[in-house]
N, C-alpha and C. Protein backbone atom coordinates (compact mmCIF):
# COMPACT_ATOMS: atom_id res chain seq x y z
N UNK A 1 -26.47 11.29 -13.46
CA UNK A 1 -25.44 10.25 -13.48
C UNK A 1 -25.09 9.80 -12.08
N UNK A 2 -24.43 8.14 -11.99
CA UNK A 2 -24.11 8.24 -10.54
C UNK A 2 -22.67 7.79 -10.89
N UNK A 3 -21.89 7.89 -10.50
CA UNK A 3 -20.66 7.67 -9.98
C UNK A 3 -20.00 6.50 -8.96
N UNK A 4 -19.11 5.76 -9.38
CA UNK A 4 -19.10 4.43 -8.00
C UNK A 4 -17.54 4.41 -8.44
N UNK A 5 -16.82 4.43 -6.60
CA UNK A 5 -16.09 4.49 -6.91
C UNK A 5 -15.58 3.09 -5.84
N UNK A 6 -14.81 2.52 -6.23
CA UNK A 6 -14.41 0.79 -6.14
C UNK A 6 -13.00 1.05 -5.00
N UNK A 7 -13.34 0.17 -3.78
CA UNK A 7 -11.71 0.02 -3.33
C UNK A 7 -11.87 -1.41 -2.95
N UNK A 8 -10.36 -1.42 -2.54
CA UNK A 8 -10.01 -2.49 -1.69
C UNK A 8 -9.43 -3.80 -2.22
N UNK A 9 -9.08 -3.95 -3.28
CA UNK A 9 -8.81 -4.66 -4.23
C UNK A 9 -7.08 -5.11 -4.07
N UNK A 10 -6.26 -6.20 -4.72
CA UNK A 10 -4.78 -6.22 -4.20
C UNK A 10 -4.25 -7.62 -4.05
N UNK A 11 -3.44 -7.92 -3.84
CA UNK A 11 -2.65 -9.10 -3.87
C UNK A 11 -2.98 -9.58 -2.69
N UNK A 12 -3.38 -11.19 -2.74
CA UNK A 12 -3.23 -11.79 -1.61
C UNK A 12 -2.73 -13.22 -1.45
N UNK A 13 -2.44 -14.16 -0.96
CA UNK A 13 -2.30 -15.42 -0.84
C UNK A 13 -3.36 -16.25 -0.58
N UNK A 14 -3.40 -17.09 -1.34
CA UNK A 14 -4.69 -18.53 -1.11
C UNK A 14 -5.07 -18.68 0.25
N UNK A 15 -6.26 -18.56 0.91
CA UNK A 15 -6.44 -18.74 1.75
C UNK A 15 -6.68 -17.06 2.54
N UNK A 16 -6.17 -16.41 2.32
CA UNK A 16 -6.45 -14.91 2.61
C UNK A 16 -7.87 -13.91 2.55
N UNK A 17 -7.94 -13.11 3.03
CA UNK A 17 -9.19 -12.18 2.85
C UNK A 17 -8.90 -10.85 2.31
N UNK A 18 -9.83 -10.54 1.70
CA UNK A 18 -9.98 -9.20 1.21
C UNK A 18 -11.26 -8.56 1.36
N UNK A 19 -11.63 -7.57 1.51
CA UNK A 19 -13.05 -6.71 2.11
C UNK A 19 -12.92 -5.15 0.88
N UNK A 20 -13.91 -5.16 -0.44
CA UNK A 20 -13.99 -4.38 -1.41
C UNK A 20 -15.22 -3.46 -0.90
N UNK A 21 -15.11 -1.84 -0.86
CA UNK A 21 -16.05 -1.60 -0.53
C UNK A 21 -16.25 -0.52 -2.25
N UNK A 22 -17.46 -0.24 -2.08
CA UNK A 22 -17.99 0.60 -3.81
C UNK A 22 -19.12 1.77 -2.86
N UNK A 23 -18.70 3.09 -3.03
CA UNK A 23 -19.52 3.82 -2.36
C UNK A 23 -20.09 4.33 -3.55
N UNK A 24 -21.27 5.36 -3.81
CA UNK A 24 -22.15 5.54 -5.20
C UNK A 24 -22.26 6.75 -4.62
N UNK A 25 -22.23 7.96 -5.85
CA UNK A 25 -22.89 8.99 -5.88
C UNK A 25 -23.01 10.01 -6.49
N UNK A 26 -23.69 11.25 -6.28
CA UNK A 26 -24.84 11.81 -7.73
C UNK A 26 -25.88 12.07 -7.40
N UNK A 27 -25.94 12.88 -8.07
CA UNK A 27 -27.40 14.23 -7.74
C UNK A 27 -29.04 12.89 -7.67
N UNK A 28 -28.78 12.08 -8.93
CA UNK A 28 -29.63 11.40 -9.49
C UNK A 28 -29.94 10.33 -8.33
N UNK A 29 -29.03 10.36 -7.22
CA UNK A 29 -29.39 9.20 -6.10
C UNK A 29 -30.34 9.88 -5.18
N UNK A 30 -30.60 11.28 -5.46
CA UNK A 30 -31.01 12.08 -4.04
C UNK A 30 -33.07 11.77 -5.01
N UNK A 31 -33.16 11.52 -6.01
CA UNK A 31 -34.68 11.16 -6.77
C UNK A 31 -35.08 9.63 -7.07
N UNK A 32 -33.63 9.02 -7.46
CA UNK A 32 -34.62 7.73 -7.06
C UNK A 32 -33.61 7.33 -6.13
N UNK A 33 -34.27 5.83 -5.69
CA UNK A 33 -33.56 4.81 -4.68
C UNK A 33 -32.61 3.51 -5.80
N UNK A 34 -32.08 3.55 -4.80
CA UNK A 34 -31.32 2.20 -5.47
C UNK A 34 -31.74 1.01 -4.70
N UNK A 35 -32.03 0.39 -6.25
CA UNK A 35 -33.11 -1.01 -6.01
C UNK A 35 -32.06 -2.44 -5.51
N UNK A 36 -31.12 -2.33 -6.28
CA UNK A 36 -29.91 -3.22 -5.74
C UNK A 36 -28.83 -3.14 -6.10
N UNK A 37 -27.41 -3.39 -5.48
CA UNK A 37 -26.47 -3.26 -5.48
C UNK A 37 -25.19 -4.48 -5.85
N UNK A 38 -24.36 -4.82 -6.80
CA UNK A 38 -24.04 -6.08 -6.71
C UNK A 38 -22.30 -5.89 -6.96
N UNK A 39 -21.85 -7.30 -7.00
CA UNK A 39 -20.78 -7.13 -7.52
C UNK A 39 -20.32 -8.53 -8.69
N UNK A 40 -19.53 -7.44 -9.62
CA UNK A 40 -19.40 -8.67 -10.63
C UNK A 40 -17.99 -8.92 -10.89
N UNK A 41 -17.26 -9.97 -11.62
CA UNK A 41 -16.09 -10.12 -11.88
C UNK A 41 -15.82 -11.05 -12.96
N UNK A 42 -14.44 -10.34 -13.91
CA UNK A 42 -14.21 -10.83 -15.06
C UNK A 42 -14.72 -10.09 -16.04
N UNK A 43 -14.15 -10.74 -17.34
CA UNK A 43 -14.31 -9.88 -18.78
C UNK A 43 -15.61 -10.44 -19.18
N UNK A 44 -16.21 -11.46 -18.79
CA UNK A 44 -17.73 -11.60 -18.67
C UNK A 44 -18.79 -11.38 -17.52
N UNK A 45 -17.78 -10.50 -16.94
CA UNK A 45 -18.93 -9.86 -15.88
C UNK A 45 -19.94 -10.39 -15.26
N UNK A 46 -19.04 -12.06 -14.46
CA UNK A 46 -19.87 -12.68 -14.07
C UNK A 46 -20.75 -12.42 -12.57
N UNK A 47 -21.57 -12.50 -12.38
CA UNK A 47 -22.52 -12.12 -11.03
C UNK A 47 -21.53 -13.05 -9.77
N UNK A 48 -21.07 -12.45 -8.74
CA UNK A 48 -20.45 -12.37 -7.79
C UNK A 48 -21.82 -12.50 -6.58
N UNK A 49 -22.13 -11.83 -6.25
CA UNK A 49 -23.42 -11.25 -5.77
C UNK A 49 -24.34 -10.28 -5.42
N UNK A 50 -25.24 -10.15 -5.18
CA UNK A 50 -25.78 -8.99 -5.32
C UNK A 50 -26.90 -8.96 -4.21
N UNK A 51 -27.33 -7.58 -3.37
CA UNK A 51 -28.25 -7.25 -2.84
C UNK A 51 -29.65 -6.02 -2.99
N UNK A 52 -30.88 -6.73 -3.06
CA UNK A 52 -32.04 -6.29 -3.70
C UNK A 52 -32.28 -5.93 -2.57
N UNK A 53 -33.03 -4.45 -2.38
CA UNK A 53 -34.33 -4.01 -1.46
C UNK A 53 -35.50 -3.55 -2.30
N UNK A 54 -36.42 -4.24 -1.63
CA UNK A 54 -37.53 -3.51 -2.13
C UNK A 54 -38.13 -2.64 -0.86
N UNK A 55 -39.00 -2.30 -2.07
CA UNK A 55 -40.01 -0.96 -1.09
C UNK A 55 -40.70 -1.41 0.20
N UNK A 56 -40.95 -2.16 0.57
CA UNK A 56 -42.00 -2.84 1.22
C UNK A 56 -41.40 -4.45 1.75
N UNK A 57 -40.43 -4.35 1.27
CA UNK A 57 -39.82 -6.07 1.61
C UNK A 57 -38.03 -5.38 2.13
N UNK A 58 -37.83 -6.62 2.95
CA UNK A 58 -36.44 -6.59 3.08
C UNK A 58 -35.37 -7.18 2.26
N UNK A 59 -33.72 -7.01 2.68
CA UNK A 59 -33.04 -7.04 1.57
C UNK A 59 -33.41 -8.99 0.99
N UNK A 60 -32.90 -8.75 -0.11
CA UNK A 60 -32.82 -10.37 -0.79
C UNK A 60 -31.71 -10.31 -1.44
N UNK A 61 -30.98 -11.35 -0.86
CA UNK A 61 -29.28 -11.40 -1.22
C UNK A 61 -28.93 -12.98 -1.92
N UNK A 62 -28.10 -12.33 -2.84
CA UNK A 62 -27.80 -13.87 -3.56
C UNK A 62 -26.54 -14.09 -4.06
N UNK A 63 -26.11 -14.93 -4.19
CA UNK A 63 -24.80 -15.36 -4.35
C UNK A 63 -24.13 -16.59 -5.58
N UNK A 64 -23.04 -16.22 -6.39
CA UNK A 64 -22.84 -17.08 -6.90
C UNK A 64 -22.63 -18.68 -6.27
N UNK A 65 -22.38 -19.83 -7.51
CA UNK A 65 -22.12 -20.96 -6.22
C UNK A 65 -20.87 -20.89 -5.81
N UNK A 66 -19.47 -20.72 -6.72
CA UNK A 66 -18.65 -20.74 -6.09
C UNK A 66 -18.15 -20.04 -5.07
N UNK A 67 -18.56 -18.48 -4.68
CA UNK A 67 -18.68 -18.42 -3.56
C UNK A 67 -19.22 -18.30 -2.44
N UNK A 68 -20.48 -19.39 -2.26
CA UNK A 68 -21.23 -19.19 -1.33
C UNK A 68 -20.55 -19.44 -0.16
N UNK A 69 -20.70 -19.16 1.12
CA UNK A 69 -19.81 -19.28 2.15
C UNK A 69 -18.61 -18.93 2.12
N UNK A 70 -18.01 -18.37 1.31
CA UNK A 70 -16.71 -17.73 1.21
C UNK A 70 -17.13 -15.81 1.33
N UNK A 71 -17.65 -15.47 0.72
CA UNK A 71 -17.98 -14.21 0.57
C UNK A 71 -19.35 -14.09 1.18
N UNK A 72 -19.34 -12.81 1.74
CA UNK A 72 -20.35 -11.39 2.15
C UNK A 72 -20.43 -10.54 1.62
N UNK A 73 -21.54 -10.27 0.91
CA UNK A 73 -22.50 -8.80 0.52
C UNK A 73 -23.26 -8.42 1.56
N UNK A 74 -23.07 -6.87 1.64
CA UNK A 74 -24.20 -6.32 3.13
C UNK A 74 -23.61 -4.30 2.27
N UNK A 75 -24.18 -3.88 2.66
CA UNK A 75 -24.52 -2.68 2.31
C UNK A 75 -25.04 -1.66 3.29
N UNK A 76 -24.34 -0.15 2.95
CA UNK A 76 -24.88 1.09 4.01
C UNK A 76 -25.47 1.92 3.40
N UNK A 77 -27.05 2.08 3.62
CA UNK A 77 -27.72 2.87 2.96
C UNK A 77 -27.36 4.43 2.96
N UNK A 78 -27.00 4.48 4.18
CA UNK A 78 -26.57 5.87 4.74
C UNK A 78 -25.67 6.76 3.66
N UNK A 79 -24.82 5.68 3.54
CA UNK A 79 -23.66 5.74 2.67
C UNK A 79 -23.57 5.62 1.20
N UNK A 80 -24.47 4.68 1.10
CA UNK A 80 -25.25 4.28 -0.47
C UNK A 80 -23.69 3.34 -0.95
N UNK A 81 -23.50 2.59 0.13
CA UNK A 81 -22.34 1.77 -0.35
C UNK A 81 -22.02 0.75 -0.18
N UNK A 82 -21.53 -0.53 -1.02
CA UNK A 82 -21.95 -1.90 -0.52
C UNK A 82 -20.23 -2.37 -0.64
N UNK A 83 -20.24 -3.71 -0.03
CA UNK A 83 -19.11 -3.89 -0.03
C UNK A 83 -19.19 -5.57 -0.36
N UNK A 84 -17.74 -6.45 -0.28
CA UNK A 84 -17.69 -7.79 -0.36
C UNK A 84 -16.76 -7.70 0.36
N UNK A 85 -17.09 -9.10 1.07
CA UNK A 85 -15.58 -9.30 2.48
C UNK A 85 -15.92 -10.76 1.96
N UNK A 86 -14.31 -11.23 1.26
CA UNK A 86 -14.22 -12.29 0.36
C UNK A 86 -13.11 -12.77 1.69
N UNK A 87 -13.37 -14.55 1.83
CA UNK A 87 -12.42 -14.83 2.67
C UNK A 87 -12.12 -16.19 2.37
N UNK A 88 -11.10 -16.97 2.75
CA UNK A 88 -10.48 -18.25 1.74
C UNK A 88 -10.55 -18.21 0.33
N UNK A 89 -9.68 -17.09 0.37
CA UNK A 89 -9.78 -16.49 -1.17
C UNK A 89 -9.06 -17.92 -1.86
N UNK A 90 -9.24 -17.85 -3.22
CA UNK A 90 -8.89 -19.12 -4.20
C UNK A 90 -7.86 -18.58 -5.09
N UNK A 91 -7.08 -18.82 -5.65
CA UNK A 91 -6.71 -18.47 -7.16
C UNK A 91 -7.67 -18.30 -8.29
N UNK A 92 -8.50 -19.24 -8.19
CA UNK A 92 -9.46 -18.89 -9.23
C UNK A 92 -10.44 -17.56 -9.26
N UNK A 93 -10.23 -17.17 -8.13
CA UNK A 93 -11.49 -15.87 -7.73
C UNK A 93 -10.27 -14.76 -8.42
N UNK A 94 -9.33 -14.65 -8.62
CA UNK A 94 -8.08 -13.68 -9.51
C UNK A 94 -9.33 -13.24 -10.55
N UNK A 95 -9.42 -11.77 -10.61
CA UNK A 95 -10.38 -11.26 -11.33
C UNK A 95 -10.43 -9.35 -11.34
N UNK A 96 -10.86 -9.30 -12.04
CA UNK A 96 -11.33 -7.79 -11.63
C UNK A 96 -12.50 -7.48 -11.31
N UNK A 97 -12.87 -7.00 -9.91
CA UNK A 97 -14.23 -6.75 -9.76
C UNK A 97 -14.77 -5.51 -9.93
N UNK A 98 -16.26 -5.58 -10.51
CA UNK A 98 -16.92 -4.40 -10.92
C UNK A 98 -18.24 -4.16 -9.65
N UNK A 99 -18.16 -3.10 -9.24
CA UNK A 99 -19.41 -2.48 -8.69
C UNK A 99 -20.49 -2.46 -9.67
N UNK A 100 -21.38 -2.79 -9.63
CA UNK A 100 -23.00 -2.44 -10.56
C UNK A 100 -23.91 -1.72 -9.63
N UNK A 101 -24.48 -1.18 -10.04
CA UNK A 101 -25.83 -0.03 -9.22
C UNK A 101 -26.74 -0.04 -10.18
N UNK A 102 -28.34 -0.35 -9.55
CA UNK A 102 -29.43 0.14 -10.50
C UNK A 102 -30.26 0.74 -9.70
N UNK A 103 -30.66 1.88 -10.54
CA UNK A 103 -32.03 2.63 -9.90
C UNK A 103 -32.92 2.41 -11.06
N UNK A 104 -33.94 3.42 -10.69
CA UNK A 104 -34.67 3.37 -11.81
C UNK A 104 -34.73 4.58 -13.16
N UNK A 105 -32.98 4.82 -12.83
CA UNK A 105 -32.85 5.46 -13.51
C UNK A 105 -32.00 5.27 -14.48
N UNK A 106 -31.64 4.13 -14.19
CA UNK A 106 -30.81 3.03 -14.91
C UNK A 106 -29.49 2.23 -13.91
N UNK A 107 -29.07 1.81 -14.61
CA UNK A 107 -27.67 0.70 -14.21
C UNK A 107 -26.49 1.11 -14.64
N UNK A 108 -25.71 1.24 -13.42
CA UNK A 108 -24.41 2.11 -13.27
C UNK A 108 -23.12 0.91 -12.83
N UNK A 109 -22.23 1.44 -13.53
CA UNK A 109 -20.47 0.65 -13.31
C UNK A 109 -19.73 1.46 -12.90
N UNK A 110 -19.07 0.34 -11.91
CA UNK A 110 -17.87 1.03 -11.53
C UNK A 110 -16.76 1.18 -12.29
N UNK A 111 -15.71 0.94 -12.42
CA UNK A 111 -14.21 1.38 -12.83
C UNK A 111 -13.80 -0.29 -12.98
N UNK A 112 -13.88 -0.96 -11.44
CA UNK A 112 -13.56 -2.12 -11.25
C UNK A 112 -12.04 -1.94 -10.87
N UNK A 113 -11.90 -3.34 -9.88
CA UNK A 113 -10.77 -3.10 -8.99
C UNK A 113 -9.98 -4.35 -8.97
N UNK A 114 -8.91 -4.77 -9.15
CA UNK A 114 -7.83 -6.01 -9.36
C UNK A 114 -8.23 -6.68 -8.10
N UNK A 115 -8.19 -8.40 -8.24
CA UNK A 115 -7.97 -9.03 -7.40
C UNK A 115 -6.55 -10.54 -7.48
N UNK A 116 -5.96 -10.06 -7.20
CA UNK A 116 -5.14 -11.37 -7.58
C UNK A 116 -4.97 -11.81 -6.47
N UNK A 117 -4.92 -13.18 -6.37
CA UNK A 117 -4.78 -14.33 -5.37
C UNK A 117 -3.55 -15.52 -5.99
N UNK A 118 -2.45 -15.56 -5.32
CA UNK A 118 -1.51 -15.97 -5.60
C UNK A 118 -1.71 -17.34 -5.01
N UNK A 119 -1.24 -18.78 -5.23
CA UNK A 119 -0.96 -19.88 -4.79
C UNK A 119 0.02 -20.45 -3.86
């Protein structure tokens, strides 16, 4: 099993930043690798963004549209932990975000962490 545990989450005002980090871990991370790391938000668990490594290639990072240029995904392998540094936050981004992890040993959730953005 892996384990992810979600911070950084909290009240902010329109226009504000917030930086979520999701560290992962478990016996099961020390046999396989984790292929990519993302983050999602809402009761439909919509894709936020997410970062892929492959074996042989470097990372490939992607992003929803609404927040392209607003938000950063980047990740510490060391650490096995990725984060989002969300900035001109919106009201509409008010959500709960979920950590996701996949190896190949399957696809792991976090807890998920409040974001409210006030007007």
């Amino acid at each position: 099993q892996v384990q992810l545990v979600e911070s950084g989450g909290g009240l902010v005002q329109a226009g504000g930043s917030l930086r979520l980090s999701c560290a992962a871990s478990g016996s099961i991370l020390s046999i396989f690798r984790i292929n990519s790391m993302a983050w999602y938000r809402g009761n439909q668990r919509d894709l936020v963004a997410a970062i892929t490594s492959g074996i042989t290639s470097g990372d490939s990072i992607n992003y929803a549209d609404p927040v392209k240029g607003r938000f950063t995904i980047s990740r510490d392998n060391a650490k096995n932990a990725v984060y989002l540094q969300m900035n001109s936050l919106k009201p509409e981004d008010t959500a709960v975000y979920y950590c996701r992890v996949v190896t190949l040993a399957g696809a792991y959730w976090g807890q998920g962490t409040q974001v409210t953005v006030s007007s």
